[in-house]
PDB file of N, CA and C in Angstrom:
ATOM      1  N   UNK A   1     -73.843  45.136  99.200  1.00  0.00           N
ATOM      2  CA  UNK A   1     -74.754  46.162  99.632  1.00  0.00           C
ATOM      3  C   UNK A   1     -75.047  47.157  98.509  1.00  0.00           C
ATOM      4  N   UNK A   2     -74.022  47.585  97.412  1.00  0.00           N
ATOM      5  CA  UNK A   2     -74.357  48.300  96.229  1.00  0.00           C
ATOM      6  C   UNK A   2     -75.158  48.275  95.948  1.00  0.00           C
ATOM      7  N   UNK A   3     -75.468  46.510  95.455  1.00  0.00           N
ATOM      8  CA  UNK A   3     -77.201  46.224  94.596  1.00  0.00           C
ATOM      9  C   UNK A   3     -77.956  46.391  95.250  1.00  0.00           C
ATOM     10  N   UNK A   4     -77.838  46.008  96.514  1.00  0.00           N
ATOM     11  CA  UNK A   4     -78.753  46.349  97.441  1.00  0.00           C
ATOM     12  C   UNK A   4     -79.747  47.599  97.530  1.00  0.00           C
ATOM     13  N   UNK A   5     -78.777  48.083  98.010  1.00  0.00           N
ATOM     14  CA  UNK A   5     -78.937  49.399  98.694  1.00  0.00           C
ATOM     15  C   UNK A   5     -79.486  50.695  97.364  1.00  0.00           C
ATOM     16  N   UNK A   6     -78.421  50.436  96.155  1.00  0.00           N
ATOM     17  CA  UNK A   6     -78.674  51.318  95.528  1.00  0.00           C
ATOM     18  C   UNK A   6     -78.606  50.557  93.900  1.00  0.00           C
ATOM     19  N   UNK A   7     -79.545  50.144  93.965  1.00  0.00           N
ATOM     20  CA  UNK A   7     -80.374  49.433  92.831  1.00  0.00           C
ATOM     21  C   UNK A   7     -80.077  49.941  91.356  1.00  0.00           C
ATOM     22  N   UNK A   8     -80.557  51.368  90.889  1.00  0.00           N
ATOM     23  CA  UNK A   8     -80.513  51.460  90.109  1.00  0.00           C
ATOM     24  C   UNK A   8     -79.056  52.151  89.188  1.00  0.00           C
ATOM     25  N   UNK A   9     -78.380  52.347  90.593  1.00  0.00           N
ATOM     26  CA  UNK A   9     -76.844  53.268  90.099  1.00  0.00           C
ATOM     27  C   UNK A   9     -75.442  51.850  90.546  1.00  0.00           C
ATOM     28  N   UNK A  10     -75.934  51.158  90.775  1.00  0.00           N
ATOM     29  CA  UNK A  10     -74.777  49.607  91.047  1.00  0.00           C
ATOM     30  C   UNK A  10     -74.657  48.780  89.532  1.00  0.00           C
ATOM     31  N   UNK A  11     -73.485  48.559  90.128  1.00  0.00           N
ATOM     32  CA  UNK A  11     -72.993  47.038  88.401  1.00  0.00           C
ATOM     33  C   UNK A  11     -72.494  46.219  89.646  1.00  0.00           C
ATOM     34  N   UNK A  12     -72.517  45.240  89.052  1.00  0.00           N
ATOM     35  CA  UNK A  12     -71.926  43.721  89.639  1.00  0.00           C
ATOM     36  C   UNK A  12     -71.166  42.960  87.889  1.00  0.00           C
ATOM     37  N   UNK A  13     -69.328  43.133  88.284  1.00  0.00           N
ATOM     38  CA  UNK A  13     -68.950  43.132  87.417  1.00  0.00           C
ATOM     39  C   UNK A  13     -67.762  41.597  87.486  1.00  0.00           C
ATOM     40  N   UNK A  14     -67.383  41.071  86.296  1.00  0.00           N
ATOM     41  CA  UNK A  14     -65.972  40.049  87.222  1.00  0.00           C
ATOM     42  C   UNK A  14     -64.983  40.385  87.138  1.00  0.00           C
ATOM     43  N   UNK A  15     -63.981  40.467  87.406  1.00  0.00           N
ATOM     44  CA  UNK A  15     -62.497  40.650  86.794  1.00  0.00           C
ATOM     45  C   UNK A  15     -61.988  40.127  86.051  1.00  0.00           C
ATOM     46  N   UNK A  16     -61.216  40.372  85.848  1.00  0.00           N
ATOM     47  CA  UNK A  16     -59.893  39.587  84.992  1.00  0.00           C
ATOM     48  C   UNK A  16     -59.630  37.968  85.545  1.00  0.00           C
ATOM     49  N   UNK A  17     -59.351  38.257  86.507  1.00  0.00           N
ATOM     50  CA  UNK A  17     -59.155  37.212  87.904  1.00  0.00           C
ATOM     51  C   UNK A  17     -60.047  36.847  88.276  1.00  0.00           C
ATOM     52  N   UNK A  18     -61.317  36.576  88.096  1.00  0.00           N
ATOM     53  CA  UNK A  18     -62.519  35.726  88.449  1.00  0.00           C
ATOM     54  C   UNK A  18     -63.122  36.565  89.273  1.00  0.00           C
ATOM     55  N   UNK A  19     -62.736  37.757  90.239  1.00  0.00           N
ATOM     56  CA  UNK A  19     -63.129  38.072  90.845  1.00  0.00           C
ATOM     57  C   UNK A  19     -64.540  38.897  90.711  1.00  0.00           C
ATOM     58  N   UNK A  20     -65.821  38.754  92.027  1.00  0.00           N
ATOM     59  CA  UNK A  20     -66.899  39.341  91.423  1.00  0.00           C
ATOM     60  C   UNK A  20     -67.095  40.842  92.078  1.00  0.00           C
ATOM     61  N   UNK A  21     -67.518  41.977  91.814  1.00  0.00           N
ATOM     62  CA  UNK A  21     -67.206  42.988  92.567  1.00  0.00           C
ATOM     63  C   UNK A  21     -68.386  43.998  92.065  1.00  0.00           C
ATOM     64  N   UNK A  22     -68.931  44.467  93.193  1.00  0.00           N
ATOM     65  CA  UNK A  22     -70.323  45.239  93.209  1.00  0.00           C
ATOM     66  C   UNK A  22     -69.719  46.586  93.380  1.00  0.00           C
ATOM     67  N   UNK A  23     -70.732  47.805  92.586  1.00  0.00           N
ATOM     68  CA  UNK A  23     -70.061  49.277  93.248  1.00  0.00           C
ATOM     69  C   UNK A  23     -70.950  50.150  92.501  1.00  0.00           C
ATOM     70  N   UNK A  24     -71.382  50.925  93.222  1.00  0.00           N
ATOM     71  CA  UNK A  24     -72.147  52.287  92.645  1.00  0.00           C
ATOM     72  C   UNK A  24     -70.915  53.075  91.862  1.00  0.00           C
ATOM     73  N   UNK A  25     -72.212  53.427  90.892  1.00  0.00           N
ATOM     74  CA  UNK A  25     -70.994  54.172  89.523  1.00  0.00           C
ATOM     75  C   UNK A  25     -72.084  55.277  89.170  1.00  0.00           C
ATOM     76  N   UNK A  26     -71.408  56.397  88.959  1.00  0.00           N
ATOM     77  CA  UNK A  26     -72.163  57.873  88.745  1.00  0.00           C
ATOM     78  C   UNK A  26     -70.997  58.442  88.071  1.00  0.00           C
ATOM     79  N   UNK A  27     -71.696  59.109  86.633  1.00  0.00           N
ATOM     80  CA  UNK A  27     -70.669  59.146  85.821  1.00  0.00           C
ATOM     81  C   UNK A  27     -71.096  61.021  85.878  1.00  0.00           C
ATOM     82  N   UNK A  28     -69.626  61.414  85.813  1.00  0.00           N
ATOM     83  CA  UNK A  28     -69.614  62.475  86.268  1.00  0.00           C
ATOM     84  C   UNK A  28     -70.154  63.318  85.405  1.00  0.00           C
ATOM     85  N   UNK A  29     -70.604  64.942  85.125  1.00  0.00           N
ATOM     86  CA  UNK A  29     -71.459  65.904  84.309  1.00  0.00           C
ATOM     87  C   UNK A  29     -70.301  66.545  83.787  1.00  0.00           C
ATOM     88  N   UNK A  30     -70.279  67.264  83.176  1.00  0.00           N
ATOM     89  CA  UNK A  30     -69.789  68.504  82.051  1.00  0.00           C
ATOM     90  C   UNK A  30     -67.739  69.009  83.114  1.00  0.00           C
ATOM     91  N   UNK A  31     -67.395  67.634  82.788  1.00  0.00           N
ATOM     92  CA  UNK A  31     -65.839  67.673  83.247  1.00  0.00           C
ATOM     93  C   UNK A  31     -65.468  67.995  84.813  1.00  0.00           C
ATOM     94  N   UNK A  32     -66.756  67.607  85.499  1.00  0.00           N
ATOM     95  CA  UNK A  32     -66.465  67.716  86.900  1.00  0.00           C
ATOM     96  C   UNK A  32     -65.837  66.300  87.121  1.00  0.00           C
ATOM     97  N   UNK A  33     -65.236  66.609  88.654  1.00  0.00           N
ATOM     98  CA  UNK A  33     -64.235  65.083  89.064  1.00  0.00           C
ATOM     99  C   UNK A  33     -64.802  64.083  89.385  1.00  0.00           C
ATOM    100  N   UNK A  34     -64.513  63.175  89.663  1.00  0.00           N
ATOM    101  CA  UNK A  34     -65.410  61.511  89.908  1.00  0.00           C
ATOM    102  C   UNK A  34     -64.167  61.658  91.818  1.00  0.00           C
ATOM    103  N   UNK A  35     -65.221  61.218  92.812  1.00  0.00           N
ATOM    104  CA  UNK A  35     -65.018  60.585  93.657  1.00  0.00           C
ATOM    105  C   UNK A  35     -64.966  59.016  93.921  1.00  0.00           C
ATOM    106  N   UNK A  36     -63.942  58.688  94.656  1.00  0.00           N
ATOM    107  CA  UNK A  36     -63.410  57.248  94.627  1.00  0.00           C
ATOM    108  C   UNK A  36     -63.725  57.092  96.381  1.00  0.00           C
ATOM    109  N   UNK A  37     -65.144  56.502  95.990  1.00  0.00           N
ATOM    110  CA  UNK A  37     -65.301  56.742  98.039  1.00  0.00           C
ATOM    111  C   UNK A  37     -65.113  55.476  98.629  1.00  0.00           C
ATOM    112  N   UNK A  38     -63.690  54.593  99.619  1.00  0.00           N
ATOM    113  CA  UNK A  38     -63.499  53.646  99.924  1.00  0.00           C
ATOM    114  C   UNK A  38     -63.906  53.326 101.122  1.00  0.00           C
ATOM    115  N   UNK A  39     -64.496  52.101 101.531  1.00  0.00           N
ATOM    116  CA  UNK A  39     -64.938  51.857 102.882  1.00  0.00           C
ATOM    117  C   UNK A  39     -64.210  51.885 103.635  1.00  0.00           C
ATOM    118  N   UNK A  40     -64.559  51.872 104.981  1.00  0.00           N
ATOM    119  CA  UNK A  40     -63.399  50.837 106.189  1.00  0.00           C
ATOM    120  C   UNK A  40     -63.966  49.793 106.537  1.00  0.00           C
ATOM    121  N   UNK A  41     -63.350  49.144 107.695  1.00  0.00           N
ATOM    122  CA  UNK A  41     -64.269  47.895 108.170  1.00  0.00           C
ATOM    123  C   UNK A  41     -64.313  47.559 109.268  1.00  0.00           C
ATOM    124  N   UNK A  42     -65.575  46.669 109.353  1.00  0.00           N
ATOM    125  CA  UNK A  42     -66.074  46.458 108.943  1.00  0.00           C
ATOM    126  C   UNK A  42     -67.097  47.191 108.125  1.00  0.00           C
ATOM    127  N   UNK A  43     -67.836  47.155 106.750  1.00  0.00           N
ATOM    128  CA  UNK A  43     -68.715  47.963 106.947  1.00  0.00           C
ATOM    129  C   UNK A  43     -68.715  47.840 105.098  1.00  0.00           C
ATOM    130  N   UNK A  44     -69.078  48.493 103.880  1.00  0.00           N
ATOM    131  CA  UNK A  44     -69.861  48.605 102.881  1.00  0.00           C
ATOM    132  C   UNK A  44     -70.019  49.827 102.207  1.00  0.00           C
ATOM    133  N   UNK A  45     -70.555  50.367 100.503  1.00  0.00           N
ATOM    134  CA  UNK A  45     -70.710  51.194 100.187  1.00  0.00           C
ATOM    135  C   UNK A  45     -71.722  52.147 100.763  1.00  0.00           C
ATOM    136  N   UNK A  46     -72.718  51.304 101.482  1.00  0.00           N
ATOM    137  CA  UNK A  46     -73.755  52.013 102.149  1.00  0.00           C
ATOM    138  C   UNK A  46     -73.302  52.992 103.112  1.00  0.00           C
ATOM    139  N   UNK A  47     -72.861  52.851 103.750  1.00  0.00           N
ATOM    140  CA  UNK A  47     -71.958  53.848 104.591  1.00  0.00           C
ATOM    141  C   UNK A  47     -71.643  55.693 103.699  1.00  0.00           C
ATOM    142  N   UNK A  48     -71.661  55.282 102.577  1.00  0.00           N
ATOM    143  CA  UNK A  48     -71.146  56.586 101.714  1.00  0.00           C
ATOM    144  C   UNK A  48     -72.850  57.223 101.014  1.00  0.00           C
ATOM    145  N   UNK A  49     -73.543  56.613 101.643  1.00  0.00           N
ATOM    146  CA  UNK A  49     -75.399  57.124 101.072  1.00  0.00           C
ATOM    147  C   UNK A  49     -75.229  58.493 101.006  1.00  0.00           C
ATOM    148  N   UNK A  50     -75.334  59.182 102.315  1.00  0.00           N
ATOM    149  CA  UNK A  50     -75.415  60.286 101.843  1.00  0.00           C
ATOM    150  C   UNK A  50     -74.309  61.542 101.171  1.00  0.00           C
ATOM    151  N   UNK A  51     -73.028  61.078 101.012  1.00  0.00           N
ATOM    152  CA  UNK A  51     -71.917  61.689 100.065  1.00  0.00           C
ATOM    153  C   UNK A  51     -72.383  61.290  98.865  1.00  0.00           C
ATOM    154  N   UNK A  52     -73.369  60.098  98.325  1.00  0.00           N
ATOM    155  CA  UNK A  52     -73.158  59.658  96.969  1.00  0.00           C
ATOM    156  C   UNK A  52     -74.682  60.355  96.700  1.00  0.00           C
ATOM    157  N   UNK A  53     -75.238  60.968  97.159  1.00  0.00           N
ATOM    158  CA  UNK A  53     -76.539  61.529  96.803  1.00  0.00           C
ATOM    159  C   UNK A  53     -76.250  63.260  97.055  1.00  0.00           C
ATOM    160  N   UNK A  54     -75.272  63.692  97.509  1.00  0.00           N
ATOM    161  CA  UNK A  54     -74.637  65.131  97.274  1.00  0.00           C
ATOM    162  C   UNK A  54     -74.052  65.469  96.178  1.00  0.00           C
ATOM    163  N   UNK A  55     -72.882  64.605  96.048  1.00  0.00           N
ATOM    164  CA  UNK A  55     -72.001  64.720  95.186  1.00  0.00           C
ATOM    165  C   UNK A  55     -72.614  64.607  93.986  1.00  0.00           C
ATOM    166  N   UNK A  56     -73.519  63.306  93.795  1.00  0.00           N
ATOM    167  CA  UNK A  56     -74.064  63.064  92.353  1.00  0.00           C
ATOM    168  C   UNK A  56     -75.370  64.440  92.052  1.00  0.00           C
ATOM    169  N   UNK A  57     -75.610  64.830  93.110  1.00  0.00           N
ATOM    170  CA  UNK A  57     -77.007  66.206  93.333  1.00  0.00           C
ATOM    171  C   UNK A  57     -75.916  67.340  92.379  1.00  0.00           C
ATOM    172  N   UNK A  58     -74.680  67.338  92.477  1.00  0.00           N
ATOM    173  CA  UNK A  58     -73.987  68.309  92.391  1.00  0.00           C
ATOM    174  C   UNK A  58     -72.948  68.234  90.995  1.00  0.00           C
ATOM    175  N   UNK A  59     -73.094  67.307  90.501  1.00  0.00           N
ATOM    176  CA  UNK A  59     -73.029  66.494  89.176  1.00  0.00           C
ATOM    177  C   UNK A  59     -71.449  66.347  89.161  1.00  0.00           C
ATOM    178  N   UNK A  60     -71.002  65.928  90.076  1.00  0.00           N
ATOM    179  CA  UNK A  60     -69.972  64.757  90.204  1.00  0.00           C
ATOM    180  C   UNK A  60     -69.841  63.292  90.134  1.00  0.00           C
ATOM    181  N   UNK A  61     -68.963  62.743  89.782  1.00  0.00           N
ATOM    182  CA  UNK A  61     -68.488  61.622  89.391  1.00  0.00           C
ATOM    183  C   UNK A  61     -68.646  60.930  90.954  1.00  0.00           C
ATOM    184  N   UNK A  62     -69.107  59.597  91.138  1.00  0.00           N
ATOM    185  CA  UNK A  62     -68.815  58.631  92.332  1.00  0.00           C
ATOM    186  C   UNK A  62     -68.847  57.247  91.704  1.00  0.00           C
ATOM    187  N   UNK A  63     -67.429  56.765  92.363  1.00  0.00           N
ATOM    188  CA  UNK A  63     -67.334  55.020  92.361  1.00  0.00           C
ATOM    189  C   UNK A  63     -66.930  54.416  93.798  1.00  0.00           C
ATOM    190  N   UNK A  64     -68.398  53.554  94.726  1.00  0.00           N
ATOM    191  CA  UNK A  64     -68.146  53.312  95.795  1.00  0.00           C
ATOM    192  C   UNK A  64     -68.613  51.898  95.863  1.00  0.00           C
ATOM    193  N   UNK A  65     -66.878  51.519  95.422  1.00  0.00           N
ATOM    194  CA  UNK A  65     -67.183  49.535  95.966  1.00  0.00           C
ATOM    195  C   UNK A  65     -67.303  49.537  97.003  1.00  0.00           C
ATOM    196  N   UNK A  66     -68.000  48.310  96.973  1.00  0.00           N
ATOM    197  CA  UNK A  66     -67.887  47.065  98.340  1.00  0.00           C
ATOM    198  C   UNK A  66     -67.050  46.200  98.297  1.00  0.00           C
ATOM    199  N   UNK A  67     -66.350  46.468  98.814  1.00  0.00           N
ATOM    200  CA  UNK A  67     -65.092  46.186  99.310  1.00  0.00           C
ATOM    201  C   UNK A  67     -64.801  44.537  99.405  1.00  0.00           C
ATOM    202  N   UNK A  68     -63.411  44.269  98.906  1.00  0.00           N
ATOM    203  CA  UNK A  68     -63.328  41.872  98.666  1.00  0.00           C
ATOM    204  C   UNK A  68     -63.834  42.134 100.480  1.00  0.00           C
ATOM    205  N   UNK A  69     -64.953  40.760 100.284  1.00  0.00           N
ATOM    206  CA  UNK A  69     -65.933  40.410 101.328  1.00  0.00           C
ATOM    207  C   UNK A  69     -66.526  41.276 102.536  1.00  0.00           C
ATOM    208  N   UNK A  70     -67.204  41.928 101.210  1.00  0.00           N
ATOM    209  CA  UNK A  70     -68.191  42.578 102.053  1.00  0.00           C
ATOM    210  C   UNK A  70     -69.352  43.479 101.171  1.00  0.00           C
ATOM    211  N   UNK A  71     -70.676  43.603 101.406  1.00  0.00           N
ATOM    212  CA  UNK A  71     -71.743  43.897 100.964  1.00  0.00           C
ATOM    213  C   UNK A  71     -71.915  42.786  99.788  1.00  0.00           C
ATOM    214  N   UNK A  72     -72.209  42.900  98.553  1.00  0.00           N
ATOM    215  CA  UNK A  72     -72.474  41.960  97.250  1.00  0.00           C
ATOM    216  C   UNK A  72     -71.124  41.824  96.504  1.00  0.00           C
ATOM    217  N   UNK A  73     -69.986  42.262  97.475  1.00  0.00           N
ATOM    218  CA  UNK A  73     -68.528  41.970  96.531  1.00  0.00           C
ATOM    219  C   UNK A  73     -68.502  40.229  96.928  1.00  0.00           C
ATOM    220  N   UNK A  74     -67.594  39.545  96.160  1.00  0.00           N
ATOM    221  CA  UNK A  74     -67.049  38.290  96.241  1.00  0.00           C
ATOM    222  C   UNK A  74     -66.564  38.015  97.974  1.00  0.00           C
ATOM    223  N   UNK A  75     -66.386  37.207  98.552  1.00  0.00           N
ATOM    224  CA  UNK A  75     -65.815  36.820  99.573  1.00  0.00           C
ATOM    225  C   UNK A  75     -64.585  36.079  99.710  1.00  0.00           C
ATOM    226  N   UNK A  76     -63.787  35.869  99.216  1.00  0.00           N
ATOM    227  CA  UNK A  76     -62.444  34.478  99.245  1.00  0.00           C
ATOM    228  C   UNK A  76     -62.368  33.892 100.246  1.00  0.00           C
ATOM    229  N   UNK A  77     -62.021  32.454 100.623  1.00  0.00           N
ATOM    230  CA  UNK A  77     -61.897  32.345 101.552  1.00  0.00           C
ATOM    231  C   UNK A  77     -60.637  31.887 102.271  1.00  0.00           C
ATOM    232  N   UNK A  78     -59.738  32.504 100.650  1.00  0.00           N
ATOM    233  CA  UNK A  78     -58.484  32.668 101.097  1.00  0.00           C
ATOM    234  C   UNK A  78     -57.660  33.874 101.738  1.00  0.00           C
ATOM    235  N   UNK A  79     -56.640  33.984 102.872  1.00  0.00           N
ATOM    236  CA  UNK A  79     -56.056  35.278 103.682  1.00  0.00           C
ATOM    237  C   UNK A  79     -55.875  35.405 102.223  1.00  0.00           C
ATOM    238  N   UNK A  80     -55.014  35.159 100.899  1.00  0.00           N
ATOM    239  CA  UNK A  80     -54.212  35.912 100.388  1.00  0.00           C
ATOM    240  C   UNK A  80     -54.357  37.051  99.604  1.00  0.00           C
ATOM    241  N   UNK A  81     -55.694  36.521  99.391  1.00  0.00           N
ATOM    242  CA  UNK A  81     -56.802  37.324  98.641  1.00  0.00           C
ATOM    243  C   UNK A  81     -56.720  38.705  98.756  1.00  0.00           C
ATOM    244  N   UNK A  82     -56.891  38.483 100.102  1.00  0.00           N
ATOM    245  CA  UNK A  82     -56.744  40.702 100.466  1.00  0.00           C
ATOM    246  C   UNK A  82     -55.890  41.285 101.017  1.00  0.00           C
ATOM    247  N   UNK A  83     -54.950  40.912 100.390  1.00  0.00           N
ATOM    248  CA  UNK A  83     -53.277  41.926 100.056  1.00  0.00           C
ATOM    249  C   UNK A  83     -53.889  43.258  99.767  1.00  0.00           C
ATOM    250  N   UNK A  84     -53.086  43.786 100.151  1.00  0.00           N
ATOM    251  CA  UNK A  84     -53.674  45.324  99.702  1.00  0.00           C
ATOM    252  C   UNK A  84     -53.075  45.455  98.660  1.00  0.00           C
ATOM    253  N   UNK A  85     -52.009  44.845  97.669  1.00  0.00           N
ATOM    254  CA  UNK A  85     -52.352  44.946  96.207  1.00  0.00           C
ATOM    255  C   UNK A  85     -53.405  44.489  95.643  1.00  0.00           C
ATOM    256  N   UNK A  86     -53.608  43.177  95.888  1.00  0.00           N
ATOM    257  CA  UNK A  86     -54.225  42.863  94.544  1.00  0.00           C
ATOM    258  C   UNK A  86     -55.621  43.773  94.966  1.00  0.00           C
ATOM    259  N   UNK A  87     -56.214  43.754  96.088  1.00  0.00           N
ATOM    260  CA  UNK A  87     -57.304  44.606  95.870  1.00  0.00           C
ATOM    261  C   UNK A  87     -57.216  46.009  95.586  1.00  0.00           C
ATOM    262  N   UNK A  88     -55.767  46.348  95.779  1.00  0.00           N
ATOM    263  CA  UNK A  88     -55.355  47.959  95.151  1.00  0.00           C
ATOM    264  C   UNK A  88     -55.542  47.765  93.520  1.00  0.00           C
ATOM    265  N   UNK A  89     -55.237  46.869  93.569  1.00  0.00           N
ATOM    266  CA  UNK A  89     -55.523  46.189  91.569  1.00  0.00           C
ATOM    267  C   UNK A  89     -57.066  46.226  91.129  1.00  0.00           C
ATOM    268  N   UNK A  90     -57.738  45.650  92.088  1.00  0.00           N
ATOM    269  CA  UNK A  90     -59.161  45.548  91.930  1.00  0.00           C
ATOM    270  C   UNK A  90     -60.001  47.162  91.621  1.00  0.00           C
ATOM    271  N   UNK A  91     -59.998  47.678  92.572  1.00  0.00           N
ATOM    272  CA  UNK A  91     -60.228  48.741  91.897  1.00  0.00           C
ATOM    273  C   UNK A  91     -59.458  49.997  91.021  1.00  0.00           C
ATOM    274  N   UNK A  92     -58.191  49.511  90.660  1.00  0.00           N
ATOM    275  CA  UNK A  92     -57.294  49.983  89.252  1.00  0.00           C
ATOM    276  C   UNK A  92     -58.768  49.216  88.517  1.00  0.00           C
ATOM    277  N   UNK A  93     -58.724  48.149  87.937  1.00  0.00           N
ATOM    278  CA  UNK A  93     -59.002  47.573  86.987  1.00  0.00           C
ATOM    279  C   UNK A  93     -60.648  48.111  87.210  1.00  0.00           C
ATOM    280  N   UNK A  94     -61.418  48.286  87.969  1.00  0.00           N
ATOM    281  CA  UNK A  94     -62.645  49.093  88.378  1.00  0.00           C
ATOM    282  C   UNK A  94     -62.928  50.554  87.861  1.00  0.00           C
ATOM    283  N   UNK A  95     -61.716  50.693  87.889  1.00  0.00           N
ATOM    284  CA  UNK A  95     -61.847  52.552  87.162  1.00  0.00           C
ATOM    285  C   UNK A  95     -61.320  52.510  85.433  1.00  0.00           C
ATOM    286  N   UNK A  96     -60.512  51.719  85.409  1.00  0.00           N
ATOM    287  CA  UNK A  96     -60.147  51.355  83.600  1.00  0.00           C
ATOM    288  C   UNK A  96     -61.544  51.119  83.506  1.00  0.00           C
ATOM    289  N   UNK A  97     -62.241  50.006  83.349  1.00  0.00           N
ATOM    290  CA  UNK A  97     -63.667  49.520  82.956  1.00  0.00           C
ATOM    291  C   UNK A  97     -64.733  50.643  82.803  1.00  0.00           C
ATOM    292  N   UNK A  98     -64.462  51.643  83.632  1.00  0.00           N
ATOM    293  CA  UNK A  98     -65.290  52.703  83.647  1.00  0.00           C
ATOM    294  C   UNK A  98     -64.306  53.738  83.074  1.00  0.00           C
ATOM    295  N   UNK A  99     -63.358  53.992  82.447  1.00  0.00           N
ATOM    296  CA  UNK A  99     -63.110  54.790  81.668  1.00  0.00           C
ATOM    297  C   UNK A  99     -62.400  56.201  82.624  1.00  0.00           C
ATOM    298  N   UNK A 100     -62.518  56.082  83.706  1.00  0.00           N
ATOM    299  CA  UNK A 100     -62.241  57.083  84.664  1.00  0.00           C
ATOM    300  C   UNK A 100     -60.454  57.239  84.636  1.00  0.00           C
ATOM    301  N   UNK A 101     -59.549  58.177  84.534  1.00  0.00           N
ATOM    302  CA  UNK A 101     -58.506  58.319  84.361  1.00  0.00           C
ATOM    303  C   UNK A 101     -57.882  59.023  85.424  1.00  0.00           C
ATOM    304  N   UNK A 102     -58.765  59.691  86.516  1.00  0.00           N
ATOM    305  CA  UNK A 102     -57.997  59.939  87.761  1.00  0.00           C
ATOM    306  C   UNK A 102     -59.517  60.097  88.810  1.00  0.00           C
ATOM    307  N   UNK A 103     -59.456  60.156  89.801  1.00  0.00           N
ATOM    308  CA  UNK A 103     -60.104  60.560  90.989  1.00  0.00           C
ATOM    309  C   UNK A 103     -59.662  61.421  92.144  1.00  0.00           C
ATOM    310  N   UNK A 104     -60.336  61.751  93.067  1.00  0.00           N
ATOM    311  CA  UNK A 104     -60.413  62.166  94.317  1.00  0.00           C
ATOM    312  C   UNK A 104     -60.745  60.995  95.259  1.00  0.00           C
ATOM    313  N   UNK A 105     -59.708  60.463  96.095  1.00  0.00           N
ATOM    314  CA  UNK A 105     -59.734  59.489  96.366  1.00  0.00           C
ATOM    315  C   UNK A 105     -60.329  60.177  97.865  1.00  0.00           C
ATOM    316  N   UNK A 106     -61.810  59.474  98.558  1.00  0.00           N
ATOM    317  CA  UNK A 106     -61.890  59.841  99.806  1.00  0.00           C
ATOM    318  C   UNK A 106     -61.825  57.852 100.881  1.00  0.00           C
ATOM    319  N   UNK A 107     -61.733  58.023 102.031  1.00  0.00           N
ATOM    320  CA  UNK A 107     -61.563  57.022 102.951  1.00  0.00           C
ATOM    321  C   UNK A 107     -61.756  57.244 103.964  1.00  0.00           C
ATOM    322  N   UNK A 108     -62.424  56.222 104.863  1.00  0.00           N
ATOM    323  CA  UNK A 108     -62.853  56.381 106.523  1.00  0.00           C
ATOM    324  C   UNK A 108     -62.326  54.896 106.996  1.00  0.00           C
ATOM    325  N   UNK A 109     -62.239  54.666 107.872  1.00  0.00           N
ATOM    326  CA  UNK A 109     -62.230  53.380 108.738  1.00  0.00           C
ATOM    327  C   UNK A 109     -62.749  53.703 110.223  1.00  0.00           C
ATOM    328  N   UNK A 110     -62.864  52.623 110.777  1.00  0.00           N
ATOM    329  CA  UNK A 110     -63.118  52.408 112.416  1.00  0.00           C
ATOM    330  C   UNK A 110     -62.018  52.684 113.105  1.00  0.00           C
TER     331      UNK A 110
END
């Protein structure tokens, strides 16, 4: 849904691990913090539209994947896949790539 949805501020990147992983990236202004906005689920970065058009209005940092299988992230169609490490890994290795060294981590679910 990243590319989707928000075209010109999304990467579609692979991992280390083959893995493919979509996510709006807004790189933060003059040493303000980067938000780390995580989905719940079911559901996508789209969900975070209007936090990622405040925050970035307000020249903060946002990185909001789509989450392993779901919106334009990869799908596995293995259970093991989405351990909540390795996808706790996934976006570690999501914020190295982008250079980001800490966040404000926000989260919702159903």
């Amino acid at each position: 849904m990243a590319m989707t949805a928000f075209p010109d501020i999304s990467k579609h990147i692979t991992l280390e691990d083959g893995t493919g992983y979509s996510y709006v990236y807004i790189a933060a202004v003059a040493r303000k913090p980067t938000f780390l906005l995580i989905h719940g689920f079911p559901s996508s970065s789209y969900d975070w539209r209007h936090q990622i058009k405040y925050l970035s209005a307000k020249g903060f940092g946002v990185i909001a994947p789509d989450l392993l299988g779901y919106g334009d992230t990869d799908s596995p169609l293995e259970v093991e896949a989405y351990s909540t490490k390795r996808m706790s890994d996934h976006v570690a290795e999501i914020l190295k790539r982008e250079n980001v060294e800490s966040v404000i981590g926000v989260g919702h679910d159903w």
